[in-house]
Protein backbone atom coordinates (compact mmCIF):
# COMPACT_ATOMS: atom_id res chain seq x y z
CA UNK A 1 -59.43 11.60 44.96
CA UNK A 2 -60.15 8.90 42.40
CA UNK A 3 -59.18 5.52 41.89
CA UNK A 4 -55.38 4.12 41.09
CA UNK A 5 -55.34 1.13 38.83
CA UNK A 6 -52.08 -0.87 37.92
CA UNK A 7 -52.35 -3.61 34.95
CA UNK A 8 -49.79 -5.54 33.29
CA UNK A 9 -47.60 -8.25 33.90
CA UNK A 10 -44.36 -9.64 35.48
CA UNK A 11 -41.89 -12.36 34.38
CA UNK A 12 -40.54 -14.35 37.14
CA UNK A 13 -36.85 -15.76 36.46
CA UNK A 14 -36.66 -19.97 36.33
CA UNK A 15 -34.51 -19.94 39.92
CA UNK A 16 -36.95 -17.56 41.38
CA UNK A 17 -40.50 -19.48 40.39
CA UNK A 18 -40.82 -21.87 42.86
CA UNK A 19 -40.47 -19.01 45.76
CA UNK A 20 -42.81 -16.84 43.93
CA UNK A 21 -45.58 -19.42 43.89
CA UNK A 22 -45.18 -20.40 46.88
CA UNK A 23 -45.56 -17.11 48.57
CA UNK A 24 -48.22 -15.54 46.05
CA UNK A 25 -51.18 -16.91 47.66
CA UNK A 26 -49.80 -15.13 51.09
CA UNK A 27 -49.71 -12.58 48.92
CA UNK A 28 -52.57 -11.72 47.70
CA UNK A 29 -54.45 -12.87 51.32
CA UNK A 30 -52.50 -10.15 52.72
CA UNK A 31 -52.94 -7.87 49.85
CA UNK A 32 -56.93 -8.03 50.15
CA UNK A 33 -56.88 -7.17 53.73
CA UNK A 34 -55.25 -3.61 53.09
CA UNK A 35 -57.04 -0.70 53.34
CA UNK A 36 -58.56 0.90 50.02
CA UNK A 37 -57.67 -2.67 48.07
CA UNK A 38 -60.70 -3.37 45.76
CA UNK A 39 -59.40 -5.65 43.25
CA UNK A 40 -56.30 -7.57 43.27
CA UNK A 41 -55.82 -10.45 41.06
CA UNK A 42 -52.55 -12.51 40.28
CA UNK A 43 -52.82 -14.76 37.42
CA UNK A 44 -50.08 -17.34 35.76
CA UNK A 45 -50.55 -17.36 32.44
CA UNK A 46 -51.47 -20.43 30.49
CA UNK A 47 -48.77 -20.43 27.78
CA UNK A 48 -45.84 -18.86 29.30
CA UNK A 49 -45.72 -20.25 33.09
CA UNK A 50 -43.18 -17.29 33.84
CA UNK A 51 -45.94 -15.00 33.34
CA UNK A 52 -48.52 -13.70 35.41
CA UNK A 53 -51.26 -11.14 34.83
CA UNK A 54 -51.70 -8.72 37.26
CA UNK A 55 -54.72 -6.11 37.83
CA UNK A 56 -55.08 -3.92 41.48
CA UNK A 57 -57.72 -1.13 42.19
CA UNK A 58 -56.90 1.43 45.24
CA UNK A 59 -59.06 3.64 46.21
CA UNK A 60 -57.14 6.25 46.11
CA UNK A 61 -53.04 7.19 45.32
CA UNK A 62 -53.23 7.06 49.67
CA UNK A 63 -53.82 3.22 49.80
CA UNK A 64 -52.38 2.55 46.66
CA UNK A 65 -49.08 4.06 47.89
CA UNK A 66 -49.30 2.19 51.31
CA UNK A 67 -49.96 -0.77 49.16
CA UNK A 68 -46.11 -0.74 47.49
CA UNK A 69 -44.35 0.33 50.59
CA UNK A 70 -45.84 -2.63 52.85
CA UNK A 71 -44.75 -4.88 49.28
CA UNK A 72 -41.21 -3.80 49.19
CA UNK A 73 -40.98 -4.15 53.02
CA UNK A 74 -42.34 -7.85 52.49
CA UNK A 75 -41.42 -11.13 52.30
CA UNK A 76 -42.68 -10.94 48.89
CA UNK A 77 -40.57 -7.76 48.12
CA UNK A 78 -37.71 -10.29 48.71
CA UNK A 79 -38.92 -13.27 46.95
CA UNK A 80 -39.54 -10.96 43.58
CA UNK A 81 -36.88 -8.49 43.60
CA UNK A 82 -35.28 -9.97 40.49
CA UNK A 83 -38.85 -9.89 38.89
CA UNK A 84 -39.36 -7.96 35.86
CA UNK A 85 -42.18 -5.60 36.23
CA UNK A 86 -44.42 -4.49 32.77
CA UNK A 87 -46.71 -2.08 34.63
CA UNK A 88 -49.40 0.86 33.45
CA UNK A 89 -50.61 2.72 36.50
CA UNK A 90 -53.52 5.50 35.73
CA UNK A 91 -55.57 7.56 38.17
CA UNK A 92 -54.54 9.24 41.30
């Protein structure tokens, strides 16, 4: 099996923000302690504060899969489901 990677971006609505960065650092604790996470990285961008960068590395489709289900089950499945997602997932 090889590697999944997922880069891109989401866009977190004004009423949502303060939830989402509040829970993103639980987040991405919780996020590094899964099985088969290599990278995972979260970052607001500079210019447009509704924006943050993301980049993950599974080790396989397995752990990448296991990966989304634990998100939607989440607290911050909740927090972001009015998030837009601008995703590009290779491997697998």
């Amino acid at each position: 099996m090889s590697k999944v990677t997922l880069s891109g971006y989401i866009t977190v609505p004004a009423e949502d923000l303060e939830a989402v960065l509040r829970e993103l650092p639980n987040h991405i604790i919780l996020t590094h302690q899964e099985p088969g996470c290599l990278v995972f990285t979260v970052t607001r961008d500079a210019k447009n504060l509704h924006r943050f960068d993301v980049f993950e590395e599974f080790t396989d489709k397995a752990a990448f899969e296991k990966h989304q289900a634990r998100v939607q089950a989440s607290q911050w499945g909740q927090i972001t489901k009015n998030v837009e997602r601008f995703y590009t997932v290779t491997g697998g």
